[in-house]
C-alpha atoms as a PDB file:
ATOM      1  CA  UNK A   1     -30.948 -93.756  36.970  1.00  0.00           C
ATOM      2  CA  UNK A   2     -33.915 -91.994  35.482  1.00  0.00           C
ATOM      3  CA  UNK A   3     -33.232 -88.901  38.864  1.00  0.00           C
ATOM      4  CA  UNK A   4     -29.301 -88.690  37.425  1.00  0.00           C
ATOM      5  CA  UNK A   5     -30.196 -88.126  33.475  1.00  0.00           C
ATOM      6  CA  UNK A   6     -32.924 -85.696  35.062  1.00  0.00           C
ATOM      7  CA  UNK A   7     -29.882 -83.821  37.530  1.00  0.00           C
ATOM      8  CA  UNK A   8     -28.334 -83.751  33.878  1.00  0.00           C
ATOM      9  CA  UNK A   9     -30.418 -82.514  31.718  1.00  0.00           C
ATOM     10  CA  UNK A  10     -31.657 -79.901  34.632  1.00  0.00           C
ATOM     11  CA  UNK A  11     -27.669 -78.593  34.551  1.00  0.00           C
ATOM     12  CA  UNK A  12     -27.314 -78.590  31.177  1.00  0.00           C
ATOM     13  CA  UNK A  13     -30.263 -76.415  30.195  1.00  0.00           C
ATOM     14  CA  UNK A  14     -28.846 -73.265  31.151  1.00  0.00           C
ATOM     15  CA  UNK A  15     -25.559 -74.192  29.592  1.00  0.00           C
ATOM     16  CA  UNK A  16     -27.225 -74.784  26.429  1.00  0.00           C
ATOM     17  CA  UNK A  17     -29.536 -71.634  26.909  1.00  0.00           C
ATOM     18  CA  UNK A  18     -26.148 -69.343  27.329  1.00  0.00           C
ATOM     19  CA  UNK A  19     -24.358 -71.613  23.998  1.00  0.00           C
ATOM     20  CA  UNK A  20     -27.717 -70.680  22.037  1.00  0.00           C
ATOM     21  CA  UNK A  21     -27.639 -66.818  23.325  1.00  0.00           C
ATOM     22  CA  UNK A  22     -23.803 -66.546  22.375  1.00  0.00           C
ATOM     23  CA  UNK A  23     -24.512 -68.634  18.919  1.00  0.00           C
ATOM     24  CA  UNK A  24     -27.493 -65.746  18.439  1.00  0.00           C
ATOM     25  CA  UNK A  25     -25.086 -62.800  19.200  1.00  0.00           C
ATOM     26  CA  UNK A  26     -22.388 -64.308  16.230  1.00  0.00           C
ATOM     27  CA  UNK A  27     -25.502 -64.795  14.081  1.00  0.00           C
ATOM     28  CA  UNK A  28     -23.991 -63.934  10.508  1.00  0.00           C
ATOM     29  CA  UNK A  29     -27.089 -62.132   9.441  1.00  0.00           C
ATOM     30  CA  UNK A  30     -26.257 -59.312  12.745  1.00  0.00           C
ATOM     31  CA  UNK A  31     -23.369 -57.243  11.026  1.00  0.00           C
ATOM     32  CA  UNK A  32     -20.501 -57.356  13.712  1.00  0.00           C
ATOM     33  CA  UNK A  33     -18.479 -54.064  14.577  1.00  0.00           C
ATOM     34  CA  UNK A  34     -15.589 -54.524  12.309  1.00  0.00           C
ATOM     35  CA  UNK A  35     -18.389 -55.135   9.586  1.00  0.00           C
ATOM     36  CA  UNK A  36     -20.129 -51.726  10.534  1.00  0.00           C
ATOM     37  CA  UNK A  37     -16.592 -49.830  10.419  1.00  0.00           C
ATOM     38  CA  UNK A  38     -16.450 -51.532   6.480  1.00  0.00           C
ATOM     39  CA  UNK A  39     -19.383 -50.483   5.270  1.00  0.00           C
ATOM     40  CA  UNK A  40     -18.883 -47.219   6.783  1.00  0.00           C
ATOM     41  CA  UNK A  41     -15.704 -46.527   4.769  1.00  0.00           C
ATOM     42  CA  UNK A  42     -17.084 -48.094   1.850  1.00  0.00           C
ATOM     43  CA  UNK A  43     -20.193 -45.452   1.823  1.00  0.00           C
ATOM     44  CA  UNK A  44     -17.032 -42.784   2.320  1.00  0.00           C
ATOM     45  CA  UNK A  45     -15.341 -44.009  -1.009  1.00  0.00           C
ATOM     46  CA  UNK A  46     -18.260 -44.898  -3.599  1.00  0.00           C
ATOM     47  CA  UNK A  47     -18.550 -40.782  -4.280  1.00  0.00           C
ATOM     48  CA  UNK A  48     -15.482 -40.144  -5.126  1.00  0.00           C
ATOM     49  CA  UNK A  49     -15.883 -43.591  -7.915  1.00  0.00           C
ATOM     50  CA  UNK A  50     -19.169 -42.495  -8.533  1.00  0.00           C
ATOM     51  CA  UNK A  51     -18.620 -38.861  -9.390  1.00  0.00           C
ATOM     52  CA  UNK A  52     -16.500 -39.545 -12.626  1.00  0.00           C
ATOM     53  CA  UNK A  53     -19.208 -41.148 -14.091  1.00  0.00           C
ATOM     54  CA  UNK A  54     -22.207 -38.889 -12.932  1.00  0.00           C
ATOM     55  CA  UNK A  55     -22.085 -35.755 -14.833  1.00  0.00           C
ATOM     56  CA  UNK A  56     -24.322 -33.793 -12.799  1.00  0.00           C
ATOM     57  CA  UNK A  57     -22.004 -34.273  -9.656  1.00  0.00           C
ATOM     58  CA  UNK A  58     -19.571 -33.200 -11.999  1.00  0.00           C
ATOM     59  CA  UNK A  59     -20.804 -29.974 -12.961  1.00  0.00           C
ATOM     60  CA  UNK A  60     -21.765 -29.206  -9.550  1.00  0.00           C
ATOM     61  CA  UNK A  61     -18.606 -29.506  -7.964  1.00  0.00           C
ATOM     62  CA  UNK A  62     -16.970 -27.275 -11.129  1.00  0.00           C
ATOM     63  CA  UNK A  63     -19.320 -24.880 -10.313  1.00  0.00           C
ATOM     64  CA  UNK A  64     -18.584 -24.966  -6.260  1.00  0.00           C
ATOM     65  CA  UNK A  65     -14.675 -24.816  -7.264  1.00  0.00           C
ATOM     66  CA  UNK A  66     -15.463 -21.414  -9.773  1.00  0.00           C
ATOM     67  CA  UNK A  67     -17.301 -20.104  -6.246  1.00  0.00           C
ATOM     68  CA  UNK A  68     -14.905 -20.851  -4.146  1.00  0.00           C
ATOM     69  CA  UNK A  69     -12.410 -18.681  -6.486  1.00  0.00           C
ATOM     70  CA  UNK A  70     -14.602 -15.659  -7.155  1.00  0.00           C
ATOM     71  CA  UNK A  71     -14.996 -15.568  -3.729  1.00  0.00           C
ATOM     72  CA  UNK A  72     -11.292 -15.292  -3.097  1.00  0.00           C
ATOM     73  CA  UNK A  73     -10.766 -12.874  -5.591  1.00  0.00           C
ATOM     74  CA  UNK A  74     -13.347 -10.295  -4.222  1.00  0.00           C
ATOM     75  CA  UNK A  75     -11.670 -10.962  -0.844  1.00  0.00           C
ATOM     76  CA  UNK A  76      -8.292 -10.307  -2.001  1.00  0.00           C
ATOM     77  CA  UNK A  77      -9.743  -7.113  -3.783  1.00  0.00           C
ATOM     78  CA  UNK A  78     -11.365  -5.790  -0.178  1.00  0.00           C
ATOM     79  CA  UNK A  79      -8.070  -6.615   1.813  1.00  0.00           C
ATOM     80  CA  UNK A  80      -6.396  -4.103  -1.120  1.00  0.00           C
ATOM     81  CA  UNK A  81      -8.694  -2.031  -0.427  1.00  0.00           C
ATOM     82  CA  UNK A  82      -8.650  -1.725   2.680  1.00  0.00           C
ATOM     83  CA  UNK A  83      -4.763  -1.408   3.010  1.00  0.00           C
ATOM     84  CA  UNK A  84      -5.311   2.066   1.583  1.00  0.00           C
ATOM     85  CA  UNK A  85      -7.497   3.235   3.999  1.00  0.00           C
ATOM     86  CA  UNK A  86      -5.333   4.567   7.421  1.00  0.00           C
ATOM     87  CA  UNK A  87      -4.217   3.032   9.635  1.00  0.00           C
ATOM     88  CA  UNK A  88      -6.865   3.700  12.457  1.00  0.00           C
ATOM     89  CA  UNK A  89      -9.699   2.246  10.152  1.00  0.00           C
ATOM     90  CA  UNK A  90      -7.870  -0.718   9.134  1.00  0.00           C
ATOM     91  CA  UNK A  91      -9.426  -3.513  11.377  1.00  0.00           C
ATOM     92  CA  UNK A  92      -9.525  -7.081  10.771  1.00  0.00           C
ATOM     93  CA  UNK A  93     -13.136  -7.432  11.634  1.00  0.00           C
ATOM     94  CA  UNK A  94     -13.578  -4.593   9.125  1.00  0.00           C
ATOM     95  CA  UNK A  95     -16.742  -5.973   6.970  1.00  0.00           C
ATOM     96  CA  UNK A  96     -16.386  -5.879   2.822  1.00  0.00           C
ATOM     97  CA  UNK A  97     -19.375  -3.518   3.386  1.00  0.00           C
ATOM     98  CA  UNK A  98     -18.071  -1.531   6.095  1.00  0.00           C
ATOM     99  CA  UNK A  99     -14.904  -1.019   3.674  1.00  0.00           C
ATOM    100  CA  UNK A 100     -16.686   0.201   0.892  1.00  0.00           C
ATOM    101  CA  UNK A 101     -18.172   2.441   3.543  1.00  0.00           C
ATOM    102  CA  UNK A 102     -15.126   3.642   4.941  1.00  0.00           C
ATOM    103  CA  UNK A 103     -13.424   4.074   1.520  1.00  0.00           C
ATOM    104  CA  UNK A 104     -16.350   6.491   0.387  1.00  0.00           C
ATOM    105  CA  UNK A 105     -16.301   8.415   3.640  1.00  0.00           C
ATOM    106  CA  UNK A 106     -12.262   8.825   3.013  1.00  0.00           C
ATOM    107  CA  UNK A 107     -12.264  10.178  -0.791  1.00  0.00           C
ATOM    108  CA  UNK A 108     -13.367  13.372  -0.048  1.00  0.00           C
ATOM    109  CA  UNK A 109     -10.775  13.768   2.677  1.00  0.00           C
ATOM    110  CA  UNK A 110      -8.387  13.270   0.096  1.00  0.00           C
ATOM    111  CA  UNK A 111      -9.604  15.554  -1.770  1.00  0.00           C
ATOM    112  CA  UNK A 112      -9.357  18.279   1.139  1.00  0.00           C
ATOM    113  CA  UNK A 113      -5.926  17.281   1.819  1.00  0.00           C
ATOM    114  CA  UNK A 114      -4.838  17.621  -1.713  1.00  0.00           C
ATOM    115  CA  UNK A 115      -6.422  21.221  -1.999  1.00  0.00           C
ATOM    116  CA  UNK A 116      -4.580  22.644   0.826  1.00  0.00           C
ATOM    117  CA  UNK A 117      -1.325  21.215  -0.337  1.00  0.00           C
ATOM    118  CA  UNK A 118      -2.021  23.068  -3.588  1.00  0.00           C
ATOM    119  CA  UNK A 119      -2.603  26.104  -1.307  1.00  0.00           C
ATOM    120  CA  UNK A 120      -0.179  25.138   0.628  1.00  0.00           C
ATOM    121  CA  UNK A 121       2.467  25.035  -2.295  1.00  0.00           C
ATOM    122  CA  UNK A 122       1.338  28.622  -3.950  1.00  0.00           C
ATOM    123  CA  UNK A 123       1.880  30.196  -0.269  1.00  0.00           C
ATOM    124  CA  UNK A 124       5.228  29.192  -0.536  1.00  0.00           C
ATOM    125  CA  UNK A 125       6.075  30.159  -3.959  1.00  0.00           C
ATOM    126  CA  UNK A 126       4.319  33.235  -3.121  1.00  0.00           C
ATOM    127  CA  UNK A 127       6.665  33.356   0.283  1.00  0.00           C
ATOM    128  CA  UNK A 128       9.866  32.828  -2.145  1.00  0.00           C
ATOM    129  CA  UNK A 129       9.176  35.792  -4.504  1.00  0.00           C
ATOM    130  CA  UNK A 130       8.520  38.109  -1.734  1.00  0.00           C
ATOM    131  CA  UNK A 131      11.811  36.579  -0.567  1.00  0.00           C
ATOM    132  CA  UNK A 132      13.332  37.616  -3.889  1.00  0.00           C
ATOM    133  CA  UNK A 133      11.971  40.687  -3.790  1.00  0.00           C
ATOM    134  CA  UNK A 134      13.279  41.807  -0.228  1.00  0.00           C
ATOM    135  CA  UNK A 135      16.704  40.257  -1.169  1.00  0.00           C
ATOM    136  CA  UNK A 136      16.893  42.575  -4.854  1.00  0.00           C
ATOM    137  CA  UNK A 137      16.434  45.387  -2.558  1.00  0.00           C
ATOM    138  CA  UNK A 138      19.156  44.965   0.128  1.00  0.00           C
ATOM    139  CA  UNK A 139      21.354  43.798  -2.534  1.00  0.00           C
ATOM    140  CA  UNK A 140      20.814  46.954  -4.332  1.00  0.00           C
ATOM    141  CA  UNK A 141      21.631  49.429  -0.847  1.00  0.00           C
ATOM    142  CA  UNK A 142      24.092  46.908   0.487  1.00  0.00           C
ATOM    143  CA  UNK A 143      27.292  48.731  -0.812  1.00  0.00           C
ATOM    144  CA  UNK A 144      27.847  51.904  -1.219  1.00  0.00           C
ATOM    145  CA  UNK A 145      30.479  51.010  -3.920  1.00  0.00           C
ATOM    146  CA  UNK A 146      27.844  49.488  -5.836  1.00  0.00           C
ATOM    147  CA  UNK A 147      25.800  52.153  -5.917  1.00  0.00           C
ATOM    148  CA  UNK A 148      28.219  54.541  -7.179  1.00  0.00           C
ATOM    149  CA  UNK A 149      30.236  53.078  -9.064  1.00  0.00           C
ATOM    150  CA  UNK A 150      27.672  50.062 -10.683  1.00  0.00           C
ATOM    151  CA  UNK A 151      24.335  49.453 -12.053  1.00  0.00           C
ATOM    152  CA  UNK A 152      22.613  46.809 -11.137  1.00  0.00           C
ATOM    153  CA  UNK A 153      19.308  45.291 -12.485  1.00  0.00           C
ATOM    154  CA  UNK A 154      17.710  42.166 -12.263  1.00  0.00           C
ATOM    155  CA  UNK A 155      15.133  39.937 -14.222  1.00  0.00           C
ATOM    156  CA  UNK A 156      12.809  37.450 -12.580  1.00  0.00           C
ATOM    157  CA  UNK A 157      12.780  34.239 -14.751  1.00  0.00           C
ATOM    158  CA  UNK A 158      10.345  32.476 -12.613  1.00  0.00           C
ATOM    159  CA  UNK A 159       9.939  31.908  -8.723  1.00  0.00           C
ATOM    160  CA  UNK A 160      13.378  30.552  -8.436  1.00  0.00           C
ATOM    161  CA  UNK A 161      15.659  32.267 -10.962  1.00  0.00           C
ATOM    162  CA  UNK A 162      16.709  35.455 -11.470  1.00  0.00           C
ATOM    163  CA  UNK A 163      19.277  37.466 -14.040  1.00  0.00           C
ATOM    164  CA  UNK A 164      21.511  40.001 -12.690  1.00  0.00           C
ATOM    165  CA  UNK A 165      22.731  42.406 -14.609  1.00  0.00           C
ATOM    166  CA  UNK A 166      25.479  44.632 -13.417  1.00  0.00           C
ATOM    167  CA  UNK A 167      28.135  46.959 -14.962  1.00  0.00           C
ATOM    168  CA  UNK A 168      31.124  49.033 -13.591  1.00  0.00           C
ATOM    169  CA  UNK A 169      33.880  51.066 -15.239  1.00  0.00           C
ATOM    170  CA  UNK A 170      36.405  49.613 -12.849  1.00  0.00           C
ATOM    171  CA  UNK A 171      36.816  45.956 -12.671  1.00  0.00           C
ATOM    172  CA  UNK A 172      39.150  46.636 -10.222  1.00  0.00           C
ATOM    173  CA  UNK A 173      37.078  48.873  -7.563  1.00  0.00           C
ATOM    174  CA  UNK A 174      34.265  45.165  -7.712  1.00  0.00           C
ATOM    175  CA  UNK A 175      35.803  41.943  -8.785  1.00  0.00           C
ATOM    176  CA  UNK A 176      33.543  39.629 -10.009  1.00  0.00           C
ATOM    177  CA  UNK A 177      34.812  37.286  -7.075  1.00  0.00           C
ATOM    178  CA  UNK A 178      33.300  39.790  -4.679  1.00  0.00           C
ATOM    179  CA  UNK A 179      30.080  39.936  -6.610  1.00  0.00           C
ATOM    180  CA  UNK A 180      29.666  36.271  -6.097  1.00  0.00           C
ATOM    181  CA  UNK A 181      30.916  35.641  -2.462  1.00  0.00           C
ATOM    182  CA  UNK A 182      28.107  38.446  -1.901  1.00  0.00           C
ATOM    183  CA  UNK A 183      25.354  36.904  -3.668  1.00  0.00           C
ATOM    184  CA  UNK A 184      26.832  33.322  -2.109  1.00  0.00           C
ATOM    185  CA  UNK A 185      26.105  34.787   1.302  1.00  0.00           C
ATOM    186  CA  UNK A 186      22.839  35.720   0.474  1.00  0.00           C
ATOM    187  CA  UNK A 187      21.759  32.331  -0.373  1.00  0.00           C
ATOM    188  CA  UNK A 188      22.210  32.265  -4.284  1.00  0.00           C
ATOM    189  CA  UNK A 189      23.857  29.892  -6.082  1.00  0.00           C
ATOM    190  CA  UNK A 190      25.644  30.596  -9.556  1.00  0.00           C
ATOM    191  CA  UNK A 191      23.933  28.634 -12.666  1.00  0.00           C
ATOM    192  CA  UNK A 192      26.191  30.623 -15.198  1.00  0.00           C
ATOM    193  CA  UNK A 193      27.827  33.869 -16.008  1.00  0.00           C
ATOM    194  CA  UNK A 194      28.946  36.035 -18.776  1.00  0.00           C
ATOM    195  CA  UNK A 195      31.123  38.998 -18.778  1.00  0.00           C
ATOM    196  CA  UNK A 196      32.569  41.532 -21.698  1.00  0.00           C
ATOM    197  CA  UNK A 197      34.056  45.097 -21.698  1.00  0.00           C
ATOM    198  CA  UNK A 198      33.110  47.882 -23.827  1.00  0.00           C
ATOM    199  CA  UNK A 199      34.704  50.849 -24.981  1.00  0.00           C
ATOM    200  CA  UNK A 200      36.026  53.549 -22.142  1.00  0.00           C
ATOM    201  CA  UNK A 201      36.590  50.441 -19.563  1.00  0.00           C
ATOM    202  CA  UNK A 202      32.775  49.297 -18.930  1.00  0.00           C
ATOM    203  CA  UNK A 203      32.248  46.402 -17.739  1.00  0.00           C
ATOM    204  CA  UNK A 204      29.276  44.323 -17.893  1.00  0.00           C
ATOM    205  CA  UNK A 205      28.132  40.787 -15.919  1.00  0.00           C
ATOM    206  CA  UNK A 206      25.374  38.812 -16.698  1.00  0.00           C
ATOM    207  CA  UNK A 207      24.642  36.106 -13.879  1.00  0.00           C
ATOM    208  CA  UNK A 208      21.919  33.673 -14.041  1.00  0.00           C
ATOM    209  CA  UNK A 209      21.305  33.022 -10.383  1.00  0.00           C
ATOM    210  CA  UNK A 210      18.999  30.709  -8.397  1.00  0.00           C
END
């Protein structure tokens, strides 16, 4: 009798070894997984209910937010920037720094450009009086008719305009039609005209041209 409660007790000591480890692992004082994952979100939230009351926290995160859009202003200022610089030195890995840079290095090649459009521009006004010029004289030996029987003279307004000035004693021998066909062909165009006839059959024609 005494060799069976032995045989029993002998088998159940492991049994209640392993109910004593498993009672130790669901010990409430061990926080289980579920617990951990909690407390864990818990931590997350108590800022965001503590801030409101914690005026420090407050101010800092104002002053992060203020940052944050500064810093997005400047940005947005460099990317303007640098939209005006070409095209072959706009780069998106193009540095605020190496903008400024680039935008200093490019003023005075705007500057050169813009001087020898200037020059550029009084060559050809320059090109269009001596144009003027050349066309007063062939317009002047172009017809024999003209030349005896008219007189023609002309006054430059500017580098585009010019008065003619002619007068005939027969409207017949040069219509004004002619006259205009003639200047037509030469590349003028009419802006106005004014005619009268004096005494003894002269006529006179006054033709702003450009």
């Amino acid at each position: 009798m005494a060799l069976e409660e032995y045989d029993q007790n002998h088998k159940c000591g492991p049994t209640n070894n392993f109910a004593d480890s498993s009672s130790f692992a669901q010990d409430p004082d061990i926080p289980s997984l579920k617990q951990q994952q909690d407390v864990a979100e818990l931590d997350q939230s108590l800022p965001s209910t503590m801030i409101t009351g914690d005026p420090t926290m407050i101010k800092k995160l104002s002053h992060n937010a203020s940052e944050r859009d500064r810093r997005k202003k400047i940005n947005s200022l460099y990317s303007s920037l640098r939209s005006l610089l070409p095209v072959s030195n706009r780069t998106k890995k193009l540095s605020n720094l190496a903008t400024v840079l680039r935008v200093l290095k490019y003023i005075p090649e705007l500057e050169k450009q813009v001087t020898a459009l200037i020059h550029k521009k009084e060559e050809l006004f320059s090109s269009i009086s001596r144009k003027l010029d050349v066309v007063y004289e062939e317009r002047q030996k172009k017809s024999s008719a003209w030349r005896s029987l008219s007189a023609v003279s002309a006054s430059r307004l500017n580098d585009r305009e010019v008065v003619l000035q002619i007068s005939t004693f027969n409207v017949q021998e040069i219509p004004l039609s002619h006259i205009l066909l003639d200047l037509e062909e030469d590349g003028f165009s009419l802006l106005n005209a004014t005619s009268y006839v004096s005494f003894g059959g002269r006529v006179f024609y006054s033709l702003h041209l450009q």
